[in-house]
PDB file of N, CA and C in Angstrom:
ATOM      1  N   UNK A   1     -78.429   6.990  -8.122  1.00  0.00           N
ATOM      2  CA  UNK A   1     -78.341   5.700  -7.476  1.00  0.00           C
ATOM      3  C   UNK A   1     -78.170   4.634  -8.556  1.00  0.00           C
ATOM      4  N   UNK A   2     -77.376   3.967  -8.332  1.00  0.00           N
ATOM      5  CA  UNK A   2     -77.209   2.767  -9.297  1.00  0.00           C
ATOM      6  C   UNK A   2     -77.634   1.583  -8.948  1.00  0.00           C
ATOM      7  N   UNK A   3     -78.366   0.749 -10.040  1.00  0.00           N
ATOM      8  CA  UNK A   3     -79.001  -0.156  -9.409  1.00  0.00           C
ATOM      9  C   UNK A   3     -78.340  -1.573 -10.313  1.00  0.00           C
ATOM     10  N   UNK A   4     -77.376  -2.254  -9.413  1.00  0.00           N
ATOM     11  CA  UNK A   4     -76.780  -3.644 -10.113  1.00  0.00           C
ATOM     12  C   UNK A   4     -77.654  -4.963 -10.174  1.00  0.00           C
ATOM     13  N   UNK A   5     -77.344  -5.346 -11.312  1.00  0.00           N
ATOM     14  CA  UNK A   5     -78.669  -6.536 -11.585  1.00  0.00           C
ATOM     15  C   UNK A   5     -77.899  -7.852 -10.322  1.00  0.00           C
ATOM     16  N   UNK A   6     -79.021  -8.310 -10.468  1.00  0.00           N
ATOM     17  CA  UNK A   6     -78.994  -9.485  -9.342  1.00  0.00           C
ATOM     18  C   UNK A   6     -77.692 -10.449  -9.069  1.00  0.00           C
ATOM     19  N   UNK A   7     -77.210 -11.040 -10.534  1.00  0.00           N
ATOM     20  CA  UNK A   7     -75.870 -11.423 -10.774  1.00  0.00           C
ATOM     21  C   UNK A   7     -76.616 -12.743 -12.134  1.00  0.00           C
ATOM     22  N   UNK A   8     -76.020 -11.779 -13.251  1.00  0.00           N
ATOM     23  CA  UNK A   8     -76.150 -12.740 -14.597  1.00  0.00           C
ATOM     24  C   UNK A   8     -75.577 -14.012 -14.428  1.00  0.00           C
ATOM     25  N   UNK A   9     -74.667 -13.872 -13.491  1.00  0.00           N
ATOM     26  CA  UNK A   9     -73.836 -15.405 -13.691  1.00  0.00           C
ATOM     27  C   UNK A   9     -74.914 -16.577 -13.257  1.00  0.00           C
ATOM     28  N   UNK A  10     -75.604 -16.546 -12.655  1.00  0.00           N
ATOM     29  CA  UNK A  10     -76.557 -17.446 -12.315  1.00  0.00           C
ATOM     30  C   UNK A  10     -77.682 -17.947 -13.753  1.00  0.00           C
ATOM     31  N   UNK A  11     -78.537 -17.144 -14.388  1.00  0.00           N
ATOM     32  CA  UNK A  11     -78.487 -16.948 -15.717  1.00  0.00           C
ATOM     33  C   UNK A  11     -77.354 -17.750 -16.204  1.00  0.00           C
ATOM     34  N   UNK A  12     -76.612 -17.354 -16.352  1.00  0.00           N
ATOM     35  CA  UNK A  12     -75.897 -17.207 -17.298  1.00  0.00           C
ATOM     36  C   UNK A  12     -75.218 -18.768 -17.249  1.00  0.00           C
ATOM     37  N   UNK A  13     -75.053 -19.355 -16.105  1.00  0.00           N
ATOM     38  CA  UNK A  13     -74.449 -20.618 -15.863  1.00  0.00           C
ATOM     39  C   UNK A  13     -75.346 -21.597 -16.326  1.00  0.00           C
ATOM     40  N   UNK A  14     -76.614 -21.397 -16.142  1.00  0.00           N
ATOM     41  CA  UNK A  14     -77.732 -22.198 -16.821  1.00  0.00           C
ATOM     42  C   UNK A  14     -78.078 -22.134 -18.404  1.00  0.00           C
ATOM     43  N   UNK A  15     -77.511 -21.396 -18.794  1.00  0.00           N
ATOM     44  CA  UNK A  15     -77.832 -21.239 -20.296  1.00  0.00           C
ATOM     45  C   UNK A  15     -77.125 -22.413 -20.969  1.00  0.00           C
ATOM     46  N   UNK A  16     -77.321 -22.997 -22.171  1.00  0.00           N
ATOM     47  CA  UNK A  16     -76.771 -23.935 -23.058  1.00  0.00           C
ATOM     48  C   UNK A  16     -75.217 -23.294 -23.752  1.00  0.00           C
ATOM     49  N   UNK A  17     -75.579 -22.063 -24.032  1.00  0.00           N
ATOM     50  CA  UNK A  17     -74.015 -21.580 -25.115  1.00  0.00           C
ATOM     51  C   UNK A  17     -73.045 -21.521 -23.766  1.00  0.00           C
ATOM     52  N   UNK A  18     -72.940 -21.312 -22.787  1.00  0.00           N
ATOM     53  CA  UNK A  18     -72.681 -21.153 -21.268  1.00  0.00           C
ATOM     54  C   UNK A  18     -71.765 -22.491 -20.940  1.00  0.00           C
ATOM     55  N   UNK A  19     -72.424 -23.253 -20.886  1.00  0.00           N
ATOM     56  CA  UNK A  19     -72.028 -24.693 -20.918  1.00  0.00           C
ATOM     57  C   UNK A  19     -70.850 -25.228 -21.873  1.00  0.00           C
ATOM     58  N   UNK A  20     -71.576 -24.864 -23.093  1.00  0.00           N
ATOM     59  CA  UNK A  20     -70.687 -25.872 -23.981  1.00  0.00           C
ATOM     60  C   UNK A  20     -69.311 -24.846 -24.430  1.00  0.00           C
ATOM     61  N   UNK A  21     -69.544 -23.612 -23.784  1.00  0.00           N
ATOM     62  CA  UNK A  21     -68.508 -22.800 -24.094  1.00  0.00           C
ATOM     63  C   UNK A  21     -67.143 -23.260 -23.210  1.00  0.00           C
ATOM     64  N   UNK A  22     -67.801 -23.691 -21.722  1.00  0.00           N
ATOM     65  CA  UNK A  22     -66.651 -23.851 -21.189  1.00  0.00           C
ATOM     66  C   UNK A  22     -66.693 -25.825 -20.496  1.00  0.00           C
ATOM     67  N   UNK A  23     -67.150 -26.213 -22.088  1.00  0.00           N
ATOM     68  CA  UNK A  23     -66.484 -27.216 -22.294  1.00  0.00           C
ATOM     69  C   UNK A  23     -67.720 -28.742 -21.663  1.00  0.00           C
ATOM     70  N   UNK A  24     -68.800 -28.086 -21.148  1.00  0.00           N
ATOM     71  CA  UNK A  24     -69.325 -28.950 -20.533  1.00  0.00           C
ATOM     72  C   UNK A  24     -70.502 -29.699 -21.299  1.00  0.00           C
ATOM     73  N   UNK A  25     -70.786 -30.919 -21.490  1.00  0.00           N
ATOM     74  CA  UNK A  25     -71.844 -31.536 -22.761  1.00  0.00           C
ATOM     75  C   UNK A  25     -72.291 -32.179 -21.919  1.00  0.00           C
ATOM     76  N   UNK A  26     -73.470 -32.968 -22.400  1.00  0.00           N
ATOM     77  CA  UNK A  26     -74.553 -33.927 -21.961  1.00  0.00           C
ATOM     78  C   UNK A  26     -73.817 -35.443 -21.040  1.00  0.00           C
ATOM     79  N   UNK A  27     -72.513 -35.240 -21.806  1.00  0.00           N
ATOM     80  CA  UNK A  27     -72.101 -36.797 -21.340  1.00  0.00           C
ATOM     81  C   UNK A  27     -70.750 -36.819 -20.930  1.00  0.00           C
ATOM     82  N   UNK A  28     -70.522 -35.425 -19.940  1.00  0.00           N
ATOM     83  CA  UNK A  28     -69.139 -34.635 -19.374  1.00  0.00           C
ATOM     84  C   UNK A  28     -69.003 -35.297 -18.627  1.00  0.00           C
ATOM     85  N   UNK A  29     -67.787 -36.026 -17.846  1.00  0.00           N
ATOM     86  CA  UNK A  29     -67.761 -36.246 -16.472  1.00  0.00           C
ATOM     87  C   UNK A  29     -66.974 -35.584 -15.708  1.00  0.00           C
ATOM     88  N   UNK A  30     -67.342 -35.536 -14.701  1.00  0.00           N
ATOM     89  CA  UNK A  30     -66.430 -34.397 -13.269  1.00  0.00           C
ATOM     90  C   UNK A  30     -67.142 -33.840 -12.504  1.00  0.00           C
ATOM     91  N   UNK A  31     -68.388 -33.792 -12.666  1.00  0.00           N
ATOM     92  CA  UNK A  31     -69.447 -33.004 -11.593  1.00  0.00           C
ATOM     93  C   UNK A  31     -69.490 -31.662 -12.195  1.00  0.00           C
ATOM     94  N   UNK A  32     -70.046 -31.588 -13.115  1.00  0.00           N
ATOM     95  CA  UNK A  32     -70.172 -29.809 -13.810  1.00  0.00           C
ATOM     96  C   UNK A  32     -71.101 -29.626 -13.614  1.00  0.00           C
ATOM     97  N   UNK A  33     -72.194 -30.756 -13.133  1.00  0.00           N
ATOM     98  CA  UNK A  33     -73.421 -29.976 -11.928  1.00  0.00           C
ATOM     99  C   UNK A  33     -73.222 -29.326 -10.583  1.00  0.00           C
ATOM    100  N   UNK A  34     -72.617 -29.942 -10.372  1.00  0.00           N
ATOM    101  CA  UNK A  34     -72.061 -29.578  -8.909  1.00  0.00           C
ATOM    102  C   UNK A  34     -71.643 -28.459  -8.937  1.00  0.00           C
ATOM    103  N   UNK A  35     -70.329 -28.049  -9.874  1.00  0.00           N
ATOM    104  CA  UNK A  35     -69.820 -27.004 -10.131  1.00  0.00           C
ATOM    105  C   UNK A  35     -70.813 -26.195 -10.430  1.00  0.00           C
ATOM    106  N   UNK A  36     -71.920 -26.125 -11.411  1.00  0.00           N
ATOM    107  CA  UNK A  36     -72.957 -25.263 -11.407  1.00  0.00           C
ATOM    108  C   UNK A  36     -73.621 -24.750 -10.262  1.00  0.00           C
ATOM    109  N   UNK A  37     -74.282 -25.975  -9.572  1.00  0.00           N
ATOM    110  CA  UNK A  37     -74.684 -25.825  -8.236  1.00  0.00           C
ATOM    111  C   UNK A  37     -74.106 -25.032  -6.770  1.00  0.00           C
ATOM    112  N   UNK A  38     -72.893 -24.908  -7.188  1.00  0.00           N
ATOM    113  CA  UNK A  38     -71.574 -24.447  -6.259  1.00  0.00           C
ATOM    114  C   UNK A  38     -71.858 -22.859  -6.108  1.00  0.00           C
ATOM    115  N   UNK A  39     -71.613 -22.594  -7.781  1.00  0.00           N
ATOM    116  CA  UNK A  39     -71.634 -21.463  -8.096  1.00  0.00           C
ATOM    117  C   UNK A  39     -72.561 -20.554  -7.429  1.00  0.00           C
ATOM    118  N   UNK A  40     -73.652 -21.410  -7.754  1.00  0.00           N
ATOM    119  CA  UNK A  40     -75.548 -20.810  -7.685  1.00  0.00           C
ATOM    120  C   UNK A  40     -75.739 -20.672  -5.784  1.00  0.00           C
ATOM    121  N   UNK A  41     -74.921 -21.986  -5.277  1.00  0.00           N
ATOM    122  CA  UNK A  41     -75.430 -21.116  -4.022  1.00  0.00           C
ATOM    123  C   UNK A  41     -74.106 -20.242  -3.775  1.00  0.00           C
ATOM    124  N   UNK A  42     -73.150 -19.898  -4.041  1.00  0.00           N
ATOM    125  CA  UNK A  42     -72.686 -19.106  -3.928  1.00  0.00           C
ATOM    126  C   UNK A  42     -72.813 -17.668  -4.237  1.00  0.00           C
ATOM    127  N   UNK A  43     -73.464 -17.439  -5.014  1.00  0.00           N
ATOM    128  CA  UNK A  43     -73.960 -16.577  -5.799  1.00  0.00           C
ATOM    129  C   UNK A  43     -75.461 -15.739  -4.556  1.00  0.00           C
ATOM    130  N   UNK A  44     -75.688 -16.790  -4.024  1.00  0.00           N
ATOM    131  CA  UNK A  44     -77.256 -16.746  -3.399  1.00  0.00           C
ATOM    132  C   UNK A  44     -76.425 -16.185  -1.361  1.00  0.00           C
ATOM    133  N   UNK A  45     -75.254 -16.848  -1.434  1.00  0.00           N
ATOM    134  CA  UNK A  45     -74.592 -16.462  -0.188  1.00  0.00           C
ATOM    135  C   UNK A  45     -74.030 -14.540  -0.438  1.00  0.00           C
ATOM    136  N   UNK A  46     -73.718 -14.438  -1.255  1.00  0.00           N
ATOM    137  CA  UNK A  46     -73.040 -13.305  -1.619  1.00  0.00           C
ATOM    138  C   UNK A  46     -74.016 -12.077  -1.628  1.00  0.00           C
ATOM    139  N   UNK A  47     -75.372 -12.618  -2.356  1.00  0.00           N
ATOM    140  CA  UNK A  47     -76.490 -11.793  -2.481  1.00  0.00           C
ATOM    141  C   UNK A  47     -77.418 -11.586  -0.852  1.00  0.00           C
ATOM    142  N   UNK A  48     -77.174 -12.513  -0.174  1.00  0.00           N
ATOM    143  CA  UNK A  48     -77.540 -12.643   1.655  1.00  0.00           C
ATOM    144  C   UNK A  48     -76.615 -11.771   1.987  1.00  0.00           C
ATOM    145  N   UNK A  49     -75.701 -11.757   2.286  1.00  0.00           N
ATOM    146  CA  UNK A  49     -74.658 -10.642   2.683  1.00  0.00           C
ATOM    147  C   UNK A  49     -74.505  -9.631   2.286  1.00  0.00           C
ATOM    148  N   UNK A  50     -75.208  -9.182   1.018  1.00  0.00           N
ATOM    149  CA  UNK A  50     -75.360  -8.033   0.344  1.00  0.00           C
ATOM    150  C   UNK A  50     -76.760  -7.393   1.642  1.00  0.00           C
ATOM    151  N   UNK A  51     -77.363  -8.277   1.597  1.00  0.00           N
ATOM    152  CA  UNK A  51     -78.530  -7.650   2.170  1.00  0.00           C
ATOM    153  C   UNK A  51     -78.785  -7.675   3.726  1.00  0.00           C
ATOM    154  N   UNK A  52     -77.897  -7.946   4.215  1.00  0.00           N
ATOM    155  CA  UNK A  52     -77.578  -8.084   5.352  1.00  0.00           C
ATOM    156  C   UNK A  52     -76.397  -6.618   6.307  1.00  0.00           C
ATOM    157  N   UNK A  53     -75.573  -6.687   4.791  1.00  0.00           N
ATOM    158  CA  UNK A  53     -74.933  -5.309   5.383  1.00  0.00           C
ATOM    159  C   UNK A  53     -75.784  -4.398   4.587  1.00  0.00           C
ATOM    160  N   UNK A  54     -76.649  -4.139   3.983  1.00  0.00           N
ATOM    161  CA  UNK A  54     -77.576  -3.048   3.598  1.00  0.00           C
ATOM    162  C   UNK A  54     -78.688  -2.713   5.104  1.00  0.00           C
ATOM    163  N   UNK A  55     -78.908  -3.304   5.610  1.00  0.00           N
ATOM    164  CA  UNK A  55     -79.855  -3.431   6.140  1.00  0.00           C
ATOM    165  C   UNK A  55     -79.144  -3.353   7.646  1.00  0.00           C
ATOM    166  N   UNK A  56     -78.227  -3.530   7.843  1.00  0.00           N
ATOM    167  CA  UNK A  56     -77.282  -2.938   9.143  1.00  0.00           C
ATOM    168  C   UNK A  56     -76.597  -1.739   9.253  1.00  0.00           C
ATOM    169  N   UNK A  57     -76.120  -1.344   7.901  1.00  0.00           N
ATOM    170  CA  UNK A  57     -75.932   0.236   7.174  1.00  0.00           C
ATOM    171  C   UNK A  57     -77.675   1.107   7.993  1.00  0.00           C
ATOM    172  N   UNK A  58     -78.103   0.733   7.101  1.00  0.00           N
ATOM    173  CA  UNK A  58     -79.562   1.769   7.756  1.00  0.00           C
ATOM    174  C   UNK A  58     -79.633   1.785   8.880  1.00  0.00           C
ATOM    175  N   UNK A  59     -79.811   0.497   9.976  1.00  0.00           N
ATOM    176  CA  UNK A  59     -80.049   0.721  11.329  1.00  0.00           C
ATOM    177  C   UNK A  59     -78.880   1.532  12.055  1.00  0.00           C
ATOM    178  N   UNK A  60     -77.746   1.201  11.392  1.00  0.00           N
ATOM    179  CA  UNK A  60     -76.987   2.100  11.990  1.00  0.00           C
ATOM    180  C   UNK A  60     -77.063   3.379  11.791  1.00  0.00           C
ATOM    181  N   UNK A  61     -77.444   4.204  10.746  1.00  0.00           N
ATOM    182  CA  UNK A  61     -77.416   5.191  10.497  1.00  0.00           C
ATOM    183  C   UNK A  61     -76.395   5.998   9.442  1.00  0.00           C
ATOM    184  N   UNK A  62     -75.756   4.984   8.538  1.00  0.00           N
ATOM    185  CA  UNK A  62     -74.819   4.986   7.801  1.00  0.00           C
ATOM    186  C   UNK A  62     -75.098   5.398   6.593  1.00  0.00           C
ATOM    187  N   UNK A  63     -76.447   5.334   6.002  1.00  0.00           N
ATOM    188  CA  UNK A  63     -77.160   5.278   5.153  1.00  0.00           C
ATOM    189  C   UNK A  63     -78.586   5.984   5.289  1.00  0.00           C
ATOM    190  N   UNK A  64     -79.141   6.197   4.319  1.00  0.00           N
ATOM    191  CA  UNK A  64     -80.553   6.473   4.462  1.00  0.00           C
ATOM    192  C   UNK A  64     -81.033   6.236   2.965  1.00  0.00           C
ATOM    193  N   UNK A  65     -80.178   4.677   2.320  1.00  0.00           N
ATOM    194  CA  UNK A  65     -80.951   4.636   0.921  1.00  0.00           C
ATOM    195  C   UNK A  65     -81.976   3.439   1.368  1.00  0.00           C
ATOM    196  N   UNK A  66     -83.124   3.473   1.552  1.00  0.00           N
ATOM    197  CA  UNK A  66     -84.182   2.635   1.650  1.00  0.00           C
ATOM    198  C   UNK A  66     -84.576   1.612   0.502  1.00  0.00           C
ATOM    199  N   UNK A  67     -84.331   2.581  -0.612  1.00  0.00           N
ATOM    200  CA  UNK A  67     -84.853   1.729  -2.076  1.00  0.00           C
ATOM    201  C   UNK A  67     -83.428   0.712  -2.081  1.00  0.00           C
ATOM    202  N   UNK A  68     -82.191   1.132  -1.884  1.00  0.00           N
ATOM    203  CA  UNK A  68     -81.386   0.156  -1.951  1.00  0.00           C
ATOM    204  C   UNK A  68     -81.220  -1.140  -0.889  1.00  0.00           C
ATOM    205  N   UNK A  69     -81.698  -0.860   0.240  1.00  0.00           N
ATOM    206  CA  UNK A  69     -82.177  -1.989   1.169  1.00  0.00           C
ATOM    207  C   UNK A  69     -83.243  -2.878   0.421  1.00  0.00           C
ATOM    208  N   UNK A  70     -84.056  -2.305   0.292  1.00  0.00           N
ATOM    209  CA  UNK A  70     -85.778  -2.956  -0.492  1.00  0.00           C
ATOM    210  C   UNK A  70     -84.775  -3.714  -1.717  1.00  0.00           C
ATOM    211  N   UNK A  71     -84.165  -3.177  -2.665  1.00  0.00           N
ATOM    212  CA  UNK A  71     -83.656  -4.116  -3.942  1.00  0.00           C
ATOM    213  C   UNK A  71     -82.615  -4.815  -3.588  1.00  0.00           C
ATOM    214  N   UNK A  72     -81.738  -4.707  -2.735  1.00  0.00           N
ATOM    215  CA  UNK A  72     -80.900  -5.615  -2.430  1.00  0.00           C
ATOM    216  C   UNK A  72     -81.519  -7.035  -1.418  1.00  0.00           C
ATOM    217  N   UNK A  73     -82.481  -6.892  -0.826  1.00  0.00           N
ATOM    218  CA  UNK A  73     -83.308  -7.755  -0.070  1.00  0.00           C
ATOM    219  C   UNK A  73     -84.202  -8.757  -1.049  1.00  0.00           C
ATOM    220  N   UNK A  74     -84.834  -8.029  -2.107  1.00  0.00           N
ATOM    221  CA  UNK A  74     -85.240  -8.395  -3.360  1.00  0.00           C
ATOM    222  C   UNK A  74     -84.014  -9.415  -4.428  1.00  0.00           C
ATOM    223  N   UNK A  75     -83.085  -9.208  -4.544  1.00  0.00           N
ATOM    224  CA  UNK A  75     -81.814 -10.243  -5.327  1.00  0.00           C
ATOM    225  C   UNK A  75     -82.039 -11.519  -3.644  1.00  0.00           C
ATOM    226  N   UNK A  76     -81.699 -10.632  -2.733  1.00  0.00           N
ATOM    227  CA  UNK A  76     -81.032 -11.913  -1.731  1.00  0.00           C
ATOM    228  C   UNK A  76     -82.810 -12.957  -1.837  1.00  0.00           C
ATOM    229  N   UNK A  77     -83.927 -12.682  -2.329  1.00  0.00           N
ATOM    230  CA  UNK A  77     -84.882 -13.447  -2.314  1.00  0.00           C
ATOM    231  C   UNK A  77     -85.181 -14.362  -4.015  1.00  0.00           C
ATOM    232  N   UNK A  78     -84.738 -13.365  -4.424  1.00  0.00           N
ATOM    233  CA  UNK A  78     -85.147 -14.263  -6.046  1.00  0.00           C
ATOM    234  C   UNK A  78     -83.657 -15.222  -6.179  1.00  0.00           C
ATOM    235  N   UNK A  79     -82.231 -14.849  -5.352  1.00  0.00           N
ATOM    236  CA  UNK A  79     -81.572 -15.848  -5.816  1.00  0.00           C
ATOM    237  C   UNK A  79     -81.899 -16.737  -4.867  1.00  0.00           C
ATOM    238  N   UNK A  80     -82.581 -17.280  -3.724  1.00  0.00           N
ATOM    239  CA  UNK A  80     -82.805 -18.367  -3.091  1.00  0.00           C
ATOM    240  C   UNK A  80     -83.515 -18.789  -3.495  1.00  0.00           C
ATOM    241  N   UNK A  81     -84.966 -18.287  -4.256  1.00  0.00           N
ATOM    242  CA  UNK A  81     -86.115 -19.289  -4.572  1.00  0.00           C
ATOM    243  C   UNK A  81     -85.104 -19.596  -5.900  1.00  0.00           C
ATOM    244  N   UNK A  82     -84.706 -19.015  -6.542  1.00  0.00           N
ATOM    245  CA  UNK A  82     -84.137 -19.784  -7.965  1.00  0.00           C
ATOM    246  C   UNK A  82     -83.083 -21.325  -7.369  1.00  0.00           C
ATOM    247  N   UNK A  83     -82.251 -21.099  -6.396  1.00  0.00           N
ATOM    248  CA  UNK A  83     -81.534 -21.997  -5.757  1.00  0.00           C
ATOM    249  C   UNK A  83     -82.471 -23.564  -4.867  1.00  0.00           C
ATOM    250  N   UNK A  84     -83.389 -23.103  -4.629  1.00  0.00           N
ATOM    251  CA  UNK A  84     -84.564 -23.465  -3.988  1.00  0.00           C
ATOM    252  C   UNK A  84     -85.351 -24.754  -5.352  1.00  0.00           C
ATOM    253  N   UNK A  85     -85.830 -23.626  -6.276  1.00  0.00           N
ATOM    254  CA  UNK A  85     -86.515 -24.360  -7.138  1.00  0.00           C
ATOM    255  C   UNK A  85     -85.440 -25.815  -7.643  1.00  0.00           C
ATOM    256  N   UNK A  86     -84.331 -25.010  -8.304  1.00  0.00           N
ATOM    257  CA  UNK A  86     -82.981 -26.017  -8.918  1.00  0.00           C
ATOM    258  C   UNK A  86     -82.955 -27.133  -7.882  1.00  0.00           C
ATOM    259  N   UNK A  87     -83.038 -27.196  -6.419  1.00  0.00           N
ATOM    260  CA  UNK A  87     -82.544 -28.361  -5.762  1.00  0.00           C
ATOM    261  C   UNK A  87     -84.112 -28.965  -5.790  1.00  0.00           C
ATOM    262  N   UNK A  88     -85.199 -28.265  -5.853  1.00  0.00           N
ATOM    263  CA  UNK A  88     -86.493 -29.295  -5.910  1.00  0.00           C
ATOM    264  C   UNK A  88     -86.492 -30.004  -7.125  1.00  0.00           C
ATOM    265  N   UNK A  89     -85.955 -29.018  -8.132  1.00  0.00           N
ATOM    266  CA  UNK A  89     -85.635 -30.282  -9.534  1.00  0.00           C
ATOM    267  C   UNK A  89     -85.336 -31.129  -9.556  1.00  0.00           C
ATOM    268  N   UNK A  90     -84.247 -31.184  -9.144  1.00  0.00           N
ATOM    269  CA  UNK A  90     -83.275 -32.286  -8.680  1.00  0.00           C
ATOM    270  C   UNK A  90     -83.497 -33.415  -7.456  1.00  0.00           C
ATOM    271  N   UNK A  91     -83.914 -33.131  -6.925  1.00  0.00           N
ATOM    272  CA  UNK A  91     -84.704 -34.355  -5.817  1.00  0.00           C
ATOM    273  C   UNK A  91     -86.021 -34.646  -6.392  1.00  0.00           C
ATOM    274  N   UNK A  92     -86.645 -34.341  -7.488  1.00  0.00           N
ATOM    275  CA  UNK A  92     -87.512 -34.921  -8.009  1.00  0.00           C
ATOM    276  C   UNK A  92     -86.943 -35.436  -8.883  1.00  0.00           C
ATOM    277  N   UNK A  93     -86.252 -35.435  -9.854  1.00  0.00           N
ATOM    278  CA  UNK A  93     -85.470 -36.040 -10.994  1.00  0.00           C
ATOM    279  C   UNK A  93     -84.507 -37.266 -10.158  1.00  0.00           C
ATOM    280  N   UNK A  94     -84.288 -37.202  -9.243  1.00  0.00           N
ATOM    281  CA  UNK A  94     -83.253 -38.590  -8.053  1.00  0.00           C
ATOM    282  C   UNK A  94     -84.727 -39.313  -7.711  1.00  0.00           C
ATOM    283  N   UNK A  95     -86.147 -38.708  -7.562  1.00  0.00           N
ATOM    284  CA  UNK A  95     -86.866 -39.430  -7.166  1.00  0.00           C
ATOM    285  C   UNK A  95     -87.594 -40.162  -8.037  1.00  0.00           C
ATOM    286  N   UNK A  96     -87.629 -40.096  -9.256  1.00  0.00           N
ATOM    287  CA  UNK A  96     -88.025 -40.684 -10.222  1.00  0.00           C
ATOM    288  C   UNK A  96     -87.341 -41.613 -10.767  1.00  0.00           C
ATOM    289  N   UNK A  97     -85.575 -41.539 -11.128  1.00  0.00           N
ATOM    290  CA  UNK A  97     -84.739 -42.229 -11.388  1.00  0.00           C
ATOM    291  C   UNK A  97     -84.841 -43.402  -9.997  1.00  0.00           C
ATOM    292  N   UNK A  98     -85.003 -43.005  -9.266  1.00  0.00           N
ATOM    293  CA  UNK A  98     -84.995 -44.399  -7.963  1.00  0.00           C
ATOM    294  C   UNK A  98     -86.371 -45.108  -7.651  1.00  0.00           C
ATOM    295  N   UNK A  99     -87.145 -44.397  -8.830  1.00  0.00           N
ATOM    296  CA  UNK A  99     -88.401 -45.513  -8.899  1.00  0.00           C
ATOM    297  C   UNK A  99     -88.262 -46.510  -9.483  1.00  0.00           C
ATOM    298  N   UNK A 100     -87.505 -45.994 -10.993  1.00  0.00           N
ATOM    299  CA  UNK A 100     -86.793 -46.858 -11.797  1.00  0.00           C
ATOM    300  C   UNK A 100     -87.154 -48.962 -11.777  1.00  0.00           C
ATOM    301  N   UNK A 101     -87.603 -49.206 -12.174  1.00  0.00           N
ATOM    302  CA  UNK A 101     -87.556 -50.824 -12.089  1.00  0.00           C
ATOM    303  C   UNK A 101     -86.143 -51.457 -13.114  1.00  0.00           C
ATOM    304  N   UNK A 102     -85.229 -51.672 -12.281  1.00  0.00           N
ATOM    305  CA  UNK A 102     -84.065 -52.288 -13.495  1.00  0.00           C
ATOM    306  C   UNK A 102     -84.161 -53.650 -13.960  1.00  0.00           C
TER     307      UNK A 102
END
């Protein structure tokens, strides 16, 4: 049984060498958050549907890998809380900037 990691690109989009590799710095403009952000729930949609046809495979009877239901259900949960946490960052970081006294 092979077991594929969750998806590095998520990792991997957050990393610093990641960034500046494909061009993006502190004081980029174009929305290369967004684009990050894009990615990440995309990444988090792909990993839901992973676990969604795992888990319709079994009931149907198509399957009988259990551990691969259990770990694919496992990615579709760690990439939402990671997607989850990133947007609580971020509405706390908008909520602080709009306390702001100018």
């Amino acid at each position: 049984m092979a077991i594929n990691p969750l998806s590095s690109n998520i990792v991997d989009l957050l990393s610093l060498e990641t960034l500046t590799s494909k061009g993006y710095t502190a004081h980029s403009e174009g929305g290369s958050f967004a684009d990050i952000f894009t990615e990440a729930l995309n990444t988090v949609s792909v990993s839901d549907t992973a676990d969604k046809a795992s888990a319709l495979a079994l009931l149907a009877g198509q399957t009988d890998d259990m551990a691969g239901l259990i770990i694919d259900s496992q990615k579709a949960e760690i990439a939402l809380t990671l997607a989850l946490t990133l947007r609580n960052k971020v509405m706390e970081a908008y909520t602080e900037i709009m306390r702001m006294q100018v």
